[in-house]
Protein backbone atom coordinates (compact mmCIF):
# COMPACT_ATOMS: atom_id res chain seq x y z
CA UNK A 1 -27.74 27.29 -27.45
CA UNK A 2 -24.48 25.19 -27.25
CA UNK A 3 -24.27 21.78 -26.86
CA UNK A 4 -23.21 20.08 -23.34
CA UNK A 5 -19.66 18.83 -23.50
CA UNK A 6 -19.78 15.32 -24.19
CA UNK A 7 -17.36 12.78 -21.89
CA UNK A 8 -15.02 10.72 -23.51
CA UNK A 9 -15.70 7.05 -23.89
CA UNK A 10 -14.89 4.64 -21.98
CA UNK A 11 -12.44 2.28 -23.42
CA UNK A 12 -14.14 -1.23 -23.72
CA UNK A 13 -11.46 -3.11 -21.75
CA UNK A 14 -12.55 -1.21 -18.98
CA UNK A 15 -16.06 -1.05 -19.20
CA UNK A 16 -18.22 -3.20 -16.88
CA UNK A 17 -21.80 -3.00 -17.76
CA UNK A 18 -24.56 -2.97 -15.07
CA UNK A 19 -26.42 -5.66 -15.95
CA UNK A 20 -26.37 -9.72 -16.87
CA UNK A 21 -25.89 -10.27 -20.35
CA UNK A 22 -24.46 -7.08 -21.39
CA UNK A 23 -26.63 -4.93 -21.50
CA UNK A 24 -27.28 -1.30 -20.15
CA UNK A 25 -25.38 1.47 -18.88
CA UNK A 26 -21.25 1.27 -18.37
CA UNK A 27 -18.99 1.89 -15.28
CA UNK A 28 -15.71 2.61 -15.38
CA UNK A 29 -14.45 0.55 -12.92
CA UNK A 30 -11.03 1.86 -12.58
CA UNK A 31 -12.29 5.68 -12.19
CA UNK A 32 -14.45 4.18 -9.36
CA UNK A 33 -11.65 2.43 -7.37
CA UNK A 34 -9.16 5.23 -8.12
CA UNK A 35 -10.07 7.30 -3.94
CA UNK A 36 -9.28 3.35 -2.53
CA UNK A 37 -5.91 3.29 -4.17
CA UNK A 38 -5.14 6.75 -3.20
CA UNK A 39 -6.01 5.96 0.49
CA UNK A 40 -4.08 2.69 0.71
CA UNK A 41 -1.05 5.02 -0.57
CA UNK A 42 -2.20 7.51 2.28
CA UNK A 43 -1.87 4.53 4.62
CA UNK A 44 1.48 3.03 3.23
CA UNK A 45 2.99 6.37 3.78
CA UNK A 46 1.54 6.68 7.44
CA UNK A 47 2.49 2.73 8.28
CA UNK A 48 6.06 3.82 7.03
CA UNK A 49 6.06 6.75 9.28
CA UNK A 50 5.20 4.44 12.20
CA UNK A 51 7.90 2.16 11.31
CA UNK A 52 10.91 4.79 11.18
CA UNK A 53 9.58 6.40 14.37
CA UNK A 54 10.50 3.06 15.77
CA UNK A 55 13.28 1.91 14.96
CA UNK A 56 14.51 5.71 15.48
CA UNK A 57 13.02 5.56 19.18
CA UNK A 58 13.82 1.76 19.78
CA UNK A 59 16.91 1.06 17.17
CA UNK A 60 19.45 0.68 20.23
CA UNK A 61 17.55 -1.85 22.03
CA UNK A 62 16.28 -4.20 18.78
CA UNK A 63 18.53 -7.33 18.25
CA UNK A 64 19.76 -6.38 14.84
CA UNK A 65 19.22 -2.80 14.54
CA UNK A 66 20.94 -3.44 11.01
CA UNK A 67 18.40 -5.70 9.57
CA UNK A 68 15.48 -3.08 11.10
CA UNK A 69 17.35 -0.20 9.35
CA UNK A 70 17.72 -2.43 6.21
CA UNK A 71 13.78 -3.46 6.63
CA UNK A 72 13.10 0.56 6.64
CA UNK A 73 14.73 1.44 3.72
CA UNK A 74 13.41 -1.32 1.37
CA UNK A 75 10.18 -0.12 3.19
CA UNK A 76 10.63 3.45 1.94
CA UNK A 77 11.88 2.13 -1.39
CA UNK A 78 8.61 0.28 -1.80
CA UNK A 79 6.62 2.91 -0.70
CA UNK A 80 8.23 5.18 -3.06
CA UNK A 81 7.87 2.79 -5.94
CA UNK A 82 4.25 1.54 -6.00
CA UNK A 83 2.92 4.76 -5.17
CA UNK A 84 3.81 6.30 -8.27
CA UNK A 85 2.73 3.27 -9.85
CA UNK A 86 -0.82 2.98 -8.06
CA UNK A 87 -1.23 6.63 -8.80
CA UNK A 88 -0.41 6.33 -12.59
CA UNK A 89 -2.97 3.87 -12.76
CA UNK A 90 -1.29 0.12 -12.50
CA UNK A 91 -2.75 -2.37 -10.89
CA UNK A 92 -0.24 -5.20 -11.86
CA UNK A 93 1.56 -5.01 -8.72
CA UNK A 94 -0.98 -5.96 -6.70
CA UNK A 95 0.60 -9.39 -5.57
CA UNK A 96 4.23 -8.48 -5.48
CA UNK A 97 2.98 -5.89 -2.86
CA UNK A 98 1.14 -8.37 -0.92
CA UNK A 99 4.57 -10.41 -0.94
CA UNK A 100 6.59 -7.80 0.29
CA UNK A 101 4.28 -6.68 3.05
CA UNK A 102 4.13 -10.24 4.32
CA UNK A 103 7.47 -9.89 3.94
CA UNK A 104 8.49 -6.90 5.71
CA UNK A 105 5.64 -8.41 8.53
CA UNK A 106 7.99 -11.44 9.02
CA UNK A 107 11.32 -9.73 9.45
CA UNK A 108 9.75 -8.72 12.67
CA UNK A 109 10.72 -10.74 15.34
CA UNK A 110 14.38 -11.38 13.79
CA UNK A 111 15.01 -7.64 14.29
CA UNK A 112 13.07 -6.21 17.41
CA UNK A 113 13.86 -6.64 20.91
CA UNK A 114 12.70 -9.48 22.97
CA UNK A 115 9.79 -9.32 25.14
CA UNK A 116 9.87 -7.96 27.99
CA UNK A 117 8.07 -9.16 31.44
CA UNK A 118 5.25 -6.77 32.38
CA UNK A 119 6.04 -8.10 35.99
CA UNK A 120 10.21 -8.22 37.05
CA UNK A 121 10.48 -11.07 39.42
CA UNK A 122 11.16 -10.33 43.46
């Protein structure tokens, strides 16, 4: 009878064990958060759709279509970027992300068009 095929090990700097103090079974933690970074790369890509579709639809009417368009491609850059990166395995961008995001957030109200009254006055 032939022997099971064994799994390779786990390399220790990403082993986690399951108990206090070391002891018991392992978890790769990585392998376990691997479907989480492959969905927030499912929902860059979507949030960059939305964005595009916007400035696309509403680009004429923002204040500095420019600065949306420049927002978009940096977006799209981005996007490009760290999902390679996420899906290679690297987790060191993590806060540079987070800064651009906030980032991209902020450029908001210097490029979109002002509010508009739900009610026109009479």
């Amino acid at each position: 009878m032939a022997a099971a095929p064994r799994a390779a090990p786990v390399p220790a700097s990403r082993r986690r064990s399951g108990r206090p103090g070391g002891s018991g079974p392992t978890v790769d933690v990585h392998a376990m958060l691997a479907p989480l970074w492959r969905g927030m790369v499912a929902y860059r890509v979507v949030a960059l759709v939305y964005a595009v579709v916007n400035v696309v639809r509403f680009g004429g009417s923002y204040a500095l279509p420019v600065a949306a368009f420049g927002v978009v491609v940096a977006m799209a850059a981005w996007t490009a970027f760290t999902s390679v990166r996420y899906l290679r395995g690297a987790r060191t961008l993590t806060l540079a992300d987070l800064a651009l995001t906030v980032a991209a957030t902020l450029s908001t109200p210097s490029s979109s068009p002002p509010p508009v009254s739900p009610r026109e006055p009479r």
